[in-house]
N, C-alpha and C. Protein backbone atom coordinates (compact mmCIF):
# COMPACT_ATOMS: atom_id res chain seq x y z
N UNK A 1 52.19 -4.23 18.91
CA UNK A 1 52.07 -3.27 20.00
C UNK A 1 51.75 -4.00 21.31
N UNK A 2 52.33 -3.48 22.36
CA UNK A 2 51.81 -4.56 23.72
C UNK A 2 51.12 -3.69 24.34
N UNK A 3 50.01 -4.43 24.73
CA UNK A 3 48.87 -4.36 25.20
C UNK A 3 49.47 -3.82 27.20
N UNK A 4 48.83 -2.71 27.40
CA UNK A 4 49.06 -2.72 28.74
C UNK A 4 48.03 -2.20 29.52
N UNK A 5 47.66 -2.56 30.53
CA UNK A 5 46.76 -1.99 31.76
C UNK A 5 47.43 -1.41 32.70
N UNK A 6 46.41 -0.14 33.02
CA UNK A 6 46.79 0.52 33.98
C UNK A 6 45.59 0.46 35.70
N UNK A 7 46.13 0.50 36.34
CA UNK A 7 45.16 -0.34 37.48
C UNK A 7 44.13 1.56 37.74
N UNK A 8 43.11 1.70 37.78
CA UNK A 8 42.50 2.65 37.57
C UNK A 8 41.43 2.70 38.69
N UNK A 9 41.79 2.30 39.70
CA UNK A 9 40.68 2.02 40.77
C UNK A 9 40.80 3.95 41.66
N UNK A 10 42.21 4.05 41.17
CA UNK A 10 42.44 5.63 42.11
C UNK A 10 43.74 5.81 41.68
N UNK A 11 44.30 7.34 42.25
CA UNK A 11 45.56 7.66 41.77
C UNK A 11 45.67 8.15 40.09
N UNK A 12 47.31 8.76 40.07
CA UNK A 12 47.11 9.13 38.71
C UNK A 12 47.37 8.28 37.40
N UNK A 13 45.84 7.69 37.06
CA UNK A 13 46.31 6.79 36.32
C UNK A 13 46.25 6.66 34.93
N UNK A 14 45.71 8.24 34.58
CA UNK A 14 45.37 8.84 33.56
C UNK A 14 46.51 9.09 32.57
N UNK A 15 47.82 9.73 33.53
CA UNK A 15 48.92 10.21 33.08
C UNK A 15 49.83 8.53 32.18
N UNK A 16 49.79 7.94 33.44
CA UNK A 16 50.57 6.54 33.40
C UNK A 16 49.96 5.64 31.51
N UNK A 17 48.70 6.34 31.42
CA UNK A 17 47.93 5.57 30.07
C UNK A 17 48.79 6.56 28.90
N UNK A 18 48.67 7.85 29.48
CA UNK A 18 48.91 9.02 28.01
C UNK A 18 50.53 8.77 28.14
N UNK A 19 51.42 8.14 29.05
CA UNK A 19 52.90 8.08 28.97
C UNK A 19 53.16 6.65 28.02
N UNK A 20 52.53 5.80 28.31
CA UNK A 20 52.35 4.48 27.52
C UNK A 20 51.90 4.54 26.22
N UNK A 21 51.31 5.31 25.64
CA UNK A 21 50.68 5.65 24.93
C UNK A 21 51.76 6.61 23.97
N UNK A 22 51.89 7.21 24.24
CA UNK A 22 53.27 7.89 23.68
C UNK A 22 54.15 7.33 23.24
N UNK A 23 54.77 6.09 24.34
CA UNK A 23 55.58 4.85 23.72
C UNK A 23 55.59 4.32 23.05
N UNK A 24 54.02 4.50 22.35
CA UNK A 24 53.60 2.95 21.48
C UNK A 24 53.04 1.89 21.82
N UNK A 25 52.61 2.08 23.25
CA UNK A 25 51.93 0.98 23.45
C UNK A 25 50.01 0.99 23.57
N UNK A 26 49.34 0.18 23.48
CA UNK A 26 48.10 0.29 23.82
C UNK A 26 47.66 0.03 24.91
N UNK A 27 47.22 1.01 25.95
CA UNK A 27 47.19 1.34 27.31
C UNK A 27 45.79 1.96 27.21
N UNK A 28 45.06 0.69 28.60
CA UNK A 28 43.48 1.47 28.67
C UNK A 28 43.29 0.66 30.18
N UNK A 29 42.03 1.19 30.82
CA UNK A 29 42.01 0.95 32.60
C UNK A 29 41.59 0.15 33.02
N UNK A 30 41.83 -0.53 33.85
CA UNK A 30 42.06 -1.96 34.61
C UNK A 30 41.37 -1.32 35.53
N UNK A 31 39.75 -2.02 35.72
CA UNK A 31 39.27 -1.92 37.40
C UNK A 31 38.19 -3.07 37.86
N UNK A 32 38.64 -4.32 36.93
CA UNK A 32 37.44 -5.60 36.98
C UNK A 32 38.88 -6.65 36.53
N UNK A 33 38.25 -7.67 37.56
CA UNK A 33 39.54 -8.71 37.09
C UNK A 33 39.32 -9.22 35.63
N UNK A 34 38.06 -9.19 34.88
CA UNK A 34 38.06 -9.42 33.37
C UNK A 34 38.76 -8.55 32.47
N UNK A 35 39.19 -7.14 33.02
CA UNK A 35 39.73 -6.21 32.42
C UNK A 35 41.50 -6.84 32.49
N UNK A 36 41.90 -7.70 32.99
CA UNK A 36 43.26 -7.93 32.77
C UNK A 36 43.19 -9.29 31.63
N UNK A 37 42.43 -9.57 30.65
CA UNK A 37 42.04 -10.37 29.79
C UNK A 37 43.09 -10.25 29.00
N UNK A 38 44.00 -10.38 28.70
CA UNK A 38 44.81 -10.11 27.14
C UNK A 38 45.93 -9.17 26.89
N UNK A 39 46.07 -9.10 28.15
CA UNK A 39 47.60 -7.50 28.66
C UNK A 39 48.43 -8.09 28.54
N UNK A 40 49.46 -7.64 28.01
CA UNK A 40 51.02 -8.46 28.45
C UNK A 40 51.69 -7.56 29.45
N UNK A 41 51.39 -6.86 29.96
CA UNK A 41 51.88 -5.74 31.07
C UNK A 41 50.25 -4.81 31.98
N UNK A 42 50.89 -5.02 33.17
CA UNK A 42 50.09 -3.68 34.44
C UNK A 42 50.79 -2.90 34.50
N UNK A 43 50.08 -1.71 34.81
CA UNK A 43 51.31 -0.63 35.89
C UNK A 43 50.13 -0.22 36.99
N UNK A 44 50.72 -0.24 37.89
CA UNK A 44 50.33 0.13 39.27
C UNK A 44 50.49 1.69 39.73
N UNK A 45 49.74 2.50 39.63
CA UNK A 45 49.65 3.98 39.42
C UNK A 45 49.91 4.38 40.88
N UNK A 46 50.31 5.67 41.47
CA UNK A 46 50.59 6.16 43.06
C UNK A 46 49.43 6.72 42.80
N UNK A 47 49.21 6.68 43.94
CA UNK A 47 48.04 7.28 44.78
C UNK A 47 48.09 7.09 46.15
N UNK A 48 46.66 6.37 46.83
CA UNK A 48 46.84 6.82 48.61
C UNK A 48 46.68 4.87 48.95
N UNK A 49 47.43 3.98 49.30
CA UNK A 49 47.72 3.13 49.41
C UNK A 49 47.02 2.07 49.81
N UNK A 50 46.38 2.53 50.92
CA UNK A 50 45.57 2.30 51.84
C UNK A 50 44.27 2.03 50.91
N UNK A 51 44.01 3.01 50.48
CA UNK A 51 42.33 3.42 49.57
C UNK A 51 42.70 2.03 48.31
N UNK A 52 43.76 2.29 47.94
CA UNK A 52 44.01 1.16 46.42
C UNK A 52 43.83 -0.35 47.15
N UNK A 53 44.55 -0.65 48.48
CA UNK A 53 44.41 -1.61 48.79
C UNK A 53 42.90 -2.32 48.98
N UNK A 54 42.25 -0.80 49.71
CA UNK A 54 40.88 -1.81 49.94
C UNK A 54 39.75 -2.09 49.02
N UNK A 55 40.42 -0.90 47.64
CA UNK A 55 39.44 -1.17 46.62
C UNK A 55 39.75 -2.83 45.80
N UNK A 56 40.91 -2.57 45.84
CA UNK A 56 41.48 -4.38 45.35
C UNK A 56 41.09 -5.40 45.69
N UNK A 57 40.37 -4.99 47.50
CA UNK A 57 39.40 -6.01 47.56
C UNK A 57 38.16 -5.90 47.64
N UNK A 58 37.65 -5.02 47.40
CA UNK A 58 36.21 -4.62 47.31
C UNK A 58 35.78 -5.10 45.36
N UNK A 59 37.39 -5.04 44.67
CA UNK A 59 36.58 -5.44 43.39
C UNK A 59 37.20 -7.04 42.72
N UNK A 60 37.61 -7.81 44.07
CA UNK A 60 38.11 -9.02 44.00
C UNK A 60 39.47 -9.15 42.83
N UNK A 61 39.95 -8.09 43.28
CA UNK A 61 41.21 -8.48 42.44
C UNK A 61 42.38 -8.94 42.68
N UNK A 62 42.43 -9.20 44.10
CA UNK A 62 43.63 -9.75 44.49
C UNK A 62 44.46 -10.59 44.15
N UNK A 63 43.46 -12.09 44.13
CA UNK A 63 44.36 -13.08 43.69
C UNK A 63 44.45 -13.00 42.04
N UNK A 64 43.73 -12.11 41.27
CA UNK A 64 43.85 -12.23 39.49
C UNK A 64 45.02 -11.12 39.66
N UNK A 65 45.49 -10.12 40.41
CA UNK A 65 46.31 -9.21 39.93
C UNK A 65 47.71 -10.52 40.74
N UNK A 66 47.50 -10.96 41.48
CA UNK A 66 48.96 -11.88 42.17
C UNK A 66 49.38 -12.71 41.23
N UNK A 67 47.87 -13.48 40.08
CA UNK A 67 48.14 -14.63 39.37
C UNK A 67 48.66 -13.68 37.78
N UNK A 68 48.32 -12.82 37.76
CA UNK A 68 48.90 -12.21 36.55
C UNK A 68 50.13 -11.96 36.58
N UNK A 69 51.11 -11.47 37.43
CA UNK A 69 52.51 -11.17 38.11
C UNK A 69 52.95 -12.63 37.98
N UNK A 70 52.76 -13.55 38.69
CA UNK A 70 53.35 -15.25 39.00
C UNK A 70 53.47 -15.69 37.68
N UNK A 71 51.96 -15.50 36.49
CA UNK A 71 52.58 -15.81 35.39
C UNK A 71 53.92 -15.87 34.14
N UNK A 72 54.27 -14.40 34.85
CA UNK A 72 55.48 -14.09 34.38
C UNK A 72 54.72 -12.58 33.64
N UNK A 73 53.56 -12.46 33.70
CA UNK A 73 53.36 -10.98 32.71
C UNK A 73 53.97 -9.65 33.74
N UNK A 74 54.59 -8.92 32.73
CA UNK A 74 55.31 -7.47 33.94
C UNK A 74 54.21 -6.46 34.43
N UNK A 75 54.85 -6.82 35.38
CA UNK A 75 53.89 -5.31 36.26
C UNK A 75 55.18 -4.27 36.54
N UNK A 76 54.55 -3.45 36.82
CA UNK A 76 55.15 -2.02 37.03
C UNK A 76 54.49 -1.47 38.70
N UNK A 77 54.87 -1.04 39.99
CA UNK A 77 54.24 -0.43 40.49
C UNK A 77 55.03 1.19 41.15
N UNK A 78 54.57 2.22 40.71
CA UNK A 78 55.01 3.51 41.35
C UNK A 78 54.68 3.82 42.44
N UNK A 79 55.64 4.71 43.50
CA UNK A 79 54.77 4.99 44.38
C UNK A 79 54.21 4.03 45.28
N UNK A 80 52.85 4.34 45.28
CA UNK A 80 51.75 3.53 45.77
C UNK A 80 51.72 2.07 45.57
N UNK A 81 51.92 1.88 44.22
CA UNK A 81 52.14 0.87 43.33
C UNK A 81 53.63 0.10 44.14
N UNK A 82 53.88 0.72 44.17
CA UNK A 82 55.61 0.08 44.77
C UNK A 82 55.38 -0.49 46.45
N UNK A 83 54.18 0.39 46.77
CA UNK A 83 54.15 -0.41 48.56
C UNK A 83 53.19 -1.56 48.22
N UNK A 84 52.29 -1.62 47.32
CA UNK A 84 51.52 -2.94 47.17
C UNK A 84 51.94 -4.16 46.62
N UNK A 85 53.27 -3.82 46.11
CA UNK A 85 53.85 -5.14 45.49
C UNK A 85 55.04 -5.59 46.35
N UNK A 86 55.49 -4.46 47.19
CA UNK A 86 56.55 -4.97 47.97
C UNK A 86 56.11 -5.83 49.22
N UNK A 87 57.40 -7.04 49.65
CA UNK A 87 57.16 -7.99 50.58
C UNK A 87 56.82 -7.79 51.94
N UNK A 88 57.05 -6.89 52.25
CA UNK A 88 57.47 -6.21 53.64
C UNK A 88 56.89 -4.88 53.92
N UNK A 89 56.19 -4.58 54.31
CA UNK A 89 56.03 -3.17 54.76
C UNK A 89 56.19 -2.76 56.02
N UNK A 90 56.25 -1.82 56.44
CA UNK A 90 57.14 -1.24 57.73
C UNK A 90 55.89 -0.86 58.56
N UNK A 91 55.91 -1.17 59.92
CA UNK A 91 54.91 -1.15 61.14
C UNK A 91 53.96 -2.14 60.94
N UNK A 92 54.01 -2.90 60.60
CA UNK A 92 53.42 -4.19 60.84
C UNK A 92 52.49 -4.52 59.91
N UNK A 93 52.37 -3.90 59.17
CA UNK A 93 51.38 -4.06 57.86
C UNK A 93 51.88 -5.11 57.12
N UNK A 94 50.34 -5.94 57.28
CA UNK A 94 50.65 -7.18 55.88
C UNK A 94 50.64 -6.49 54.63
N UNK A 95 51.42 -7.00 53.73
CA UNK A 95 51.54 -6.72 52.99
C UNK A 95 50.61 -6.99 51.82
N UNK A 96 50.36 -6.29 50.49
CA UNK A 96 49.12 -6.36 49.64
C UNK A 96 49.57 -7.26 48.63
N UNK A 97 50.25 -7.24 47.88
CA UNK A 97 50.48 -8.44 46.71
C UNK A 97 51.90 -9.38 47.14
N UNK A 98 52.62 -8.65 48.01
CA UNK A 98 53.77 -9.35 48.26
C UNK A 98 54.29 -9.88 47.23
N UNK A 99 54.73 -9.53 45.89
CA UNK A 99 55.20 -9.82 45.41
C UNK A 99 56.92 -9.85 45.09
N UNK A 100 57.69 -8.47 45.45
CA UNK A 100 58.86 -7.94 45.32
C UNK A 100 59.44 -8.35 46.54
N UNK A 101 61.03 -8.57 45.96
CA UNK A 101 61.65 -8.74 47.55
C UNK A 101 62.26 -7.48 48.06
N UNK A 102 61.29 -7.12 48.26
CA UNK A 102 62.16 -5.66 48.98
C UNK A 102 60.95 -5.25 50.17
N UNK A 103 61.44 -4.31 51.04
CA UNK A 103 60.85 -3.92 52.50
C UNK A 103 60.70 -2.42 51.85
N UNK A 104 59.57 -2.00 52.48
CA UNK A 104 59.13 -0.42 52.40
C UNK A 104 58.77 -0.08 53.21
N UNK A 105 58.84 1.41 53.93
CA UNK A 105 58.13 2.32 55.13
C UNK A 105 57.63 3.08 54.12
N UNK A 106 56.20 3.47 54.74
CA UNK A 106 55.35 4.36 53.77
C UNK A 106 55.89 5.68 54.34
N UNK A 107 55.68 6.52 53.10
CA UNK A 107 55.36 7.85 53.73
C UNK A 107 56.88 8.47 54.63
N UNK A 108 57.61 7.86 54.26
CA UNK A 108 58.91 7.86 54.83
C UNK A 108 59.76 9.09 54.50
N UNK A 109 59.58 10.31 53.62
CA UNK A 109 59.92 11.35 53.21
C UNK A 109 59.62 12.40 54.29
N UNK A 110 57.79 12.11 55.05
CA UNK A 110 57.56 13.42 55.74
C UNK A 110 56.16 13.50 54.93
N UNK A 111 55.29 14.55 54.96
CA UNK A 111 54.23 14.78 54.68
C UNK A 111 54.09 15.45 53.52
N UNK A 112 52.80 15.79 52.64
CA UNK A 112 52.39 16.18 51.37
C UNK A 112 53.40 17.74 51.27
N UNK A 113 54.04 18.34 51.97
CA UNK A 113 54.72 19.35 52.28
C UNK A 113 55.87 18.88 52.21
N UNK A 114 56.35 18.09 52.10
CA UNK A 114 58.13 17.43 52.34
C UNK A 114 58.13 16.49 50.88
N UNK A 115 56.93 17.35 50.40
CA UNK A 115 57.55 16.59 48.84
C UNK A 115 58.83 16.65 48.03
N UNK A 116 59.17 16.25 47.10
CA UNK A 116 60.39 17.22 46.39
C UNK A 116 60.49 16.47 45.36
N UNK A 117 62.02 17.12 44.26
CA UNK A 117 62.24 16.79 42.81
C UNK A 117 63.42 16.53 42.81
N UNK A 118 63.72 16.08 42.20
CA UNK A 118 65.41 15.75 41.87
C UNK A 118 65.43 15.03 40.86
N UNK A 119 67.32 15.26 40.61
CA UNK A 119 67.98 14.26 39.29
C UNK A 119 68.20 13.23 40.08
N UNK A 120 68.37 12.26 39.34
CA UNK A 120 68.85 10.99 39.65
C UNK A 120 69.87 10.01 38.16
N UNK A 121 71.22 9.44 38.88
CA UNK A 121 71.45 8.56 38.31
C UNK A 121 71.07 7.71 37.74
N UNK A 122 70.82 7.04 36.48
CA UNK A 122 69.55 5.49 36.37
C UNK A 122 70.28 5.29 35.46
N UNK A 123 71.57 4.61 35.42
CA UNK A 123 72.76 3.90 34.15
C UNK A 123 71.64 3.10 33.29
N UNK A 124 71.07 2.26 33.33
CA UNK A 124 70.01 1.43 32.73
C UNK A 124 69.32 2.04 31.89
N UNK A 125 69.41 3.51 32.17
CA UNK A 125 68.35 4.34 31.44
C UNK A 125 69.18 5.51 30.53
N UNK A 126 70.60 5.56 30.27
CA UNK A 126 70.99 6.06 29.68
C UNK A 126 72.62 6.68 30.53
N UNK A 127 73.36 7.85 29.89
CA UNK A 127 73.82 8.88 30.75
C UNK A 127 73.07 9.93 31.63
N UNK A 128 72.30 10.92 31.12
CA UNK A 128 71.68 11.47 31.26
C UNK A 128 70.77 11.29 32.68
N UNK A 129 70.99 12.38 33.42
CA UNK A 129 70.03 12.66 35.33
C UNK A 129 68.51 12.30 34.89
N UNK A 130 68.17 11.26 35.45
CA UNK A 130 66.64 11.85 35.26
C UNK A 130 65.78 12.02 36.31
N UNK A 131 64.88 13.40 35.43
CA UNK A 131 64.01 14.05 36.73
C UNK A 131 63.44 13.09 37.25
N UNK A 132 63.46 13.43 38.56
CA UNK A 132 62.05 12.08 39.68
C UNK A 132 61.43 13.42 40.39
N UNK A 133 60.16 13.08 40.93
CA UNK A 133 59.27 14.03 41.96
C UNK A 133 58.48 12.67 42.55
N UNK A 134 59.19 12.84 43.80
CA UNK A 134 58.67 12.33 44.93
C UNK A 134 57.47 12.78 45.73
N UNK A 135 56.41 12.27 45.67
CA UNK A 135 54.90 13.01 46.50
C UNK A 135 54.62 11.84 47.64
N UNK A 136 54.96 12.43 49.28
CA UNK A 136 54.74 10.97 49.91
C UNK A 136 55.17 10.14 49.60
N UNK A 137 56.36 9.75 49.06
CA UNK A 137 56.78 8.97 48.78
C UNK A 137 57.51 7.53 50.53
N UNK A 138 56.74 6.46 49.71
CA UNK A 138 58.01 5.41 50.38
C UNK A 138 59.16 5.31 50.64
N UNK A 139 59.85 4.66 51.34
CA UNK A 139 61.32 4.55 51.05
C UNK A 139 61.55 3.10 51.28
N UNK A 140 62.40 2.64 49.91
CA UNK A 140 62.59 1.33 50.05
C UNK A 140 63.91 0.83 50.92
N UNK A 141 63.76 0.25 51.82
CA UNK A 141 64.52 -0.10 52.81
C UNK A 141 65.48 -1.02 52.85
N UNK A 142 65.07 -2.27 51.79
CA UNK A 142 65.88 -3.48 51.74
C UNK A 142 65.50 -4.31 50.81
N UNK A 143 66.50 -4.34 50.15
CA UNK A 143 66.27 -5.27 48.49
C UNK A 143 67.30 -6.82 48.95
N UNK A 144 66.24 -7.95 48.13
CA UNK A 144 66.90 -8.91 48.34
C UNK A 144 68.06 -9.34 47.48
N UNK A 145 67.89 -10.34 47.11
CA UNK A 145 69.85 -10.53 46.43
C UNK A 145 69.53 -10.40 45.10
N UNK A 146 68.11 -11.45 44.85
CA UNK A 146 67.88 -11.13 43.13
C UNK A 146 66.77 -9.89 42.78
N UNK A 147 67.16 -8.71 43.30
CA UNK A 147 66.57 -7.66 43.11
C UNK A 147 67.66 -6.72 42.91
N UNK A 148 67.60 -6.02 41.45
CA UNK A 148 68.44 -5.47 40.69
C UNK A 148 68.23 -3.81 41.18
N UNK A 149 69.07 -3.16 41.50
CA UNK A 149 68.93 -1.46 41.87
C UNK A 149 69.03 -1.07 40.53
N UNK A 150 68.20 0.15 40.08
CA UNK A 150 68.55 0.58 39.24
C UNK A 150 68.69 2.36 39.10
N UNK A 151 68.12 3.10 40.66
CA UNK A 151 68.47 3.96 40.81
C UNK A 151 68.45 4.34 42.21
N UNK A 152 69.48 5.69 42.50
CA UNK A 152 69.48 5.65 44.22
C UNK A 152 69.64 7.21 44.32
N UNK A 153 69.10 7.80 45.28
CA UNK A 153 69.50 8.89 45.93
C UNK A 153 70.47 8.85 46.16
N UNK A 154 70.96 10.91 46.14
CA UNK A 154 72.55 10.52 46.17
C UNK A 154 73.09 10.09 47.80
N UNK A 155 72.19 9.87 48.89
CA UNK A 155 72.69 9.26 50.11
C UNK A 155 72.94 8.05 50.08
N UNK A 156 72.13 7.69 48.62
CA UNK A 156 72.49 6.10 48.80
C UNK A 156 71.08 4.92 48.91
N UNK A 157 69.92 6.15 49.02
CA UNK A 157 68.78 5.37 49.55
C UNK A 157 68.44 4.70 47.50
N UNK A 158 67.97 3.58 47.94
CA UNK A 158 66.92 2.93 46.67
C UNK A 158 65.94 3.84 46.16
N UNK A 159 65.45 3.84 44.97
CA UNK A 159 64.51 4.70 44.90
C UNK A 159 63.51 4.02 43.38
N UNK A 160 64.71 2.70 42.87
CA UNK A 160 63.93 2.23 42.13
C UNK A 160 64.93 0.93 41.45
N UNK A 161 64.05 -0.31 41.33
CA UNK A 161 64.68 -1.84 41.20
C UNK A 161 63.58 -2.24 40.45
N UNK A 162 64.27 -3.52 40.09
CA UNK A 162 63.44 -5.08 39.74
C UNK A 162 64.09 -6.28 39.71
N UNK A 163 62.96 -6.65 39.44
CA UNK A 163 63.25 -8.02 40.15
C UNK A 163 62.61 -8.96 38.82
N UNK A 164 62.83 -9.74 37.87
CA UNK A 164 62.58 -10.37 36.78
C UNK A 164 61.55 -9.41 35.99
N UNK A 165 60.29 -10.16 36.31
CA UNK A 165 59.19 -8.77 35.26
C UNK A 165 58.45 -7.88 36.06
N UNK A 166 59.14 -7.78 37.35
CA UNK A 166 58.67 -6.86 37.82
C UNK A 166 59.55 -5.66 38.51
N UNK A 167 58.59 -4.34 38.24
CA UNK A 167 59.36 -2.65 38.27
C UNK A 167 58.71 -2.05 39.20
N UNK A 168 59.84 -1.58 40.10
CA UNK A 168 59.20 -0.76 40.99
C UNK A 168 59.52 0.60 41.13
N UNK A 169 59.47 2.11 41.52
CA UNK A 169 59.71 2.58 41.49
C UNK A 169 59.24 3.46 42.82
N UNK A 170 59.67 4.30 43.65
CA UNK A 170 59.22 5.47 44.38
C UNK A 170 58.96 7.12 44.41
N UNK A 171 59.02 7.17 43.05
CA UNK A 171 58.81 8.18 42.15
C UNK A 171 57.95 8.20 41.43
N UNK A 172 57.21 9.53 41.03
CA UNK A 172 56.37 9.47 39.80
C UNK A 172 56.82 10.04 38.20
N UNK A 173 57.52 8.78 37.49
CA UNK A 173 57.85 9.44 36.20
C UNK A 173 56.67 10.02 35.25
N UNK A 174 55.68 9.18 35.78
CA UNK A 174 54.88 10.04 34.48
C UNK A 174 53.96 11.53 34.94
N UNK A 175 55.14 12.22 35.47
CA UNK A 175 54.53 13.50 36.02
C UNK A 175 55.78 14.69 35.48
N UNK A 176 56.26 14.11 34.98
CA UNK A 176 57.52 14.89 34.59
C UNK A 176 57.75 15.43 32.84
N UNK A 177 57.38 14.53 32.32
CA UNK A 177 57.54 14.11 30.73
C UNK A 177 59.07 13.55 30.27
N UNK A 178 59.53 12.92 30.71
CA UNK A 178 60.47 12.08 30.72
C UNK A 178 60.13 10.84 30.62
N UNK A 179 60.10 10.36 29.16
CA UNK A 179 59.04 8.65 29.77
C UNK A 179 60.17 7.63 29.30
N UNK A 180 61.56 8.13 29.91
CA UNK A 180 62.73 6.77 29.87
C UNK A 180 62.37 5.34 30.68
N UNK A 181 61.71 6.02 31.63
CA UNK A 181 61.05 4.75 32.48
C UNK A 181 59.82 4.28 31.92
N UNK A 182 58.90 4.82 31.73
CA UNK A 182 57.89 3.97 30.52
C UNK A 182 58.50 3.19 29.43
N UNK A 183 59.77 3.80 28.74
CA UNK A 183 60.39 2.76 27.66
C UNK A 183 61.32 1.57 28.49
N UNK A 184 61.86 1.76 29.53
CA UNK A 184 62.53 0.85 29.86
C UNK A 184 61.63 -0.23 29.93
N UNK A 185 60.57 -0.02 30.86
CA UNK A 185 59.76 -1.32 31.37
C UNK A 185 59.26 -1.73 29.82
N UNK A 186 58.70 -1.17 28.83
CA UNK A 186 58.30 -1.46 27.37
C UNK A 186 59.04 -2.48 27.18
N UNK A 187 60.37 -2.08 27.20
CA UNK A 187 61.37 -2.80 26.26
C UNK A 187 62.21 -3.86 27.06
N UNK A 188 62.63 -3.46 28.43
CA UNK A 188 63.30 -4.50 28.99
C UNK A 188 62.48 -5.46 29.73
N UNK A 189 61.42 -5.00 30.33
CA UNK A 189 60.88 -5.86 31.46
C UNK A 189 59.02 -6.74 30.60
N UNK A 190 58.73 -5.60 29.66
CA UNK A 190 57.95 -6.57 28.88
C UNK A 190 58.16 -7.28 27.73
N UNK A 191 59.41 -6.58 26.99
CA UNK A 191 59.72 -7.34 25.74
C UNK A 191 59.27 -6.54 24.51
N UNK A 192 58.89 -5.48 24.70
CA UNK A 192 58.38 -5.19 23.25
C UNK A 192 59.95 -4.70 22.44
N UNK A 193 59.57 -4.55 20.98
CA UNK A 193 60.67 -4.62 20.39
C UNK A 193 60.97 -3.23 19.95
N UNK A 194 62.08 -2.41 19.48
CA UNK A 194 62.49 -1.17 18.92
C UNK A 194 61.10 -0.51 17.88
N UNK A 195 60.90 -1.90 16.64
CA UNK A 195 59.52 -1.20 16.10
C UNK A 195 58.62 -0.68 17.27
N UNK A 196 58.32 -1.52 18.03
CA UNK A 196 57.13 -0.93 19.14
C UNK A 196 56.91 -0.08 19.93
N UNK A 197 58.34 0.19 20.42
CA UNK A 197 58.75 1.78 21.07
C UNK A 197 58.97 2.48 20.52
N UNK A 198 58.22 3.45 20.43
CA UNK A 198 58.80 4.88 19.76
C UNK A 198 60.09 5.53 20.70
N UNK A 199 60.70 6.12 19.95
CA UNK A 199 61.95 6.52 20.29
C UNK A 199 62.30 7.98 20.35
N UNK A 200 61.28 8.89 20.21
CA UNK A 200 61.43 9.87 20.68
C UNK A 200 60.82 10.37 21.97
């Protein structure tokens, strides 16, 4: 079973454990850099960006969550999760883990009122539309060359990539009950095997 952390400093990170968990994997909360002891996978939960960032450094996790990613172990970030790992953020903001090659504007949808739901294409993830619900969501702006799309609005905008072991997304799947994206990252981006994912 692979071991995964969920970063639990804020946001919904409750859901992101009981979606992993469902998969087959063993998923419990990450909020002390000793707590990433023995994970073969993070996921980076949405929430309010800003607040995650400064708790990351209020509980010195910066450089253990950057050196866990560099190792090669997969992270996952949604949402929120997706502006802290991306390289670039839009209006001048340094960026928090800089890890992903891709550019993000926060909040780029419109306000807690300009939320919304939709199907989406995700070939990687089957035939089948799958639901996304966007809350405040980012918009990813610009992916580099070795950063793989793996789903887009139908205008065309990004809405979710990776880039070796790391997943990003601007959606919240584990708000839906659709956990194709919890198995993908399981199986493609951490390695666990068919025994380990459950398949329903």
């Amino acid at each position: 079973m692979p071991e995964v952390g969920v970063l639990a400093l804020q946001g919904d990170f409750r859901e992101h454990i009981a979606a992993l968990e469902a998969e087959g994997a063993r998923a419990r909360p990450v909020r002390l850099p000793a707590d990433l002891a023995g994970l073969d996978a993070l996921v980076i939960p949405g929430g309010e960006s800003t607040t995650m960032r400064r708790l990351i450094g209020a509980y010195d996790l910066q450089a253990p969550l950057e050196a866990f990613a560099r190792e090669g172990r997969a992270v996952y970030g949604t949402c929120a999760g997706c502006i802290l790992l991306a390289r670039e953020v839009s209006g001048g903001e340094p960026p928090a883990l800089g890890l992903i090659d891709i550019a993000v504007s926060r909040n780029a949808y419109g306000r807690q009122v300009d939320s919304f739901e939709t199907e989406l294409a995700a070939p990687a993830l089957g035939a089948e539309p799958l639901p996304a619900i966007f809350i405040r969501a980012p918009r990813i702006e610009r992916v580099g060359p070795d950063v793989e799309v793996l789903a887009r609005l139908e205008d065309g905008t990004v809405v979710a990539a990776r880039q070796g072991n790391l997943l990003v997304s601007t959606f919240h799947p584990e708000l839906t009950g659709d956990r194709r994206f919890h198995r993908y990252f399981l199986k493609e981006v951490v390695g666990a095997t068919e025994e380990q994912v459950a398949t329903t």
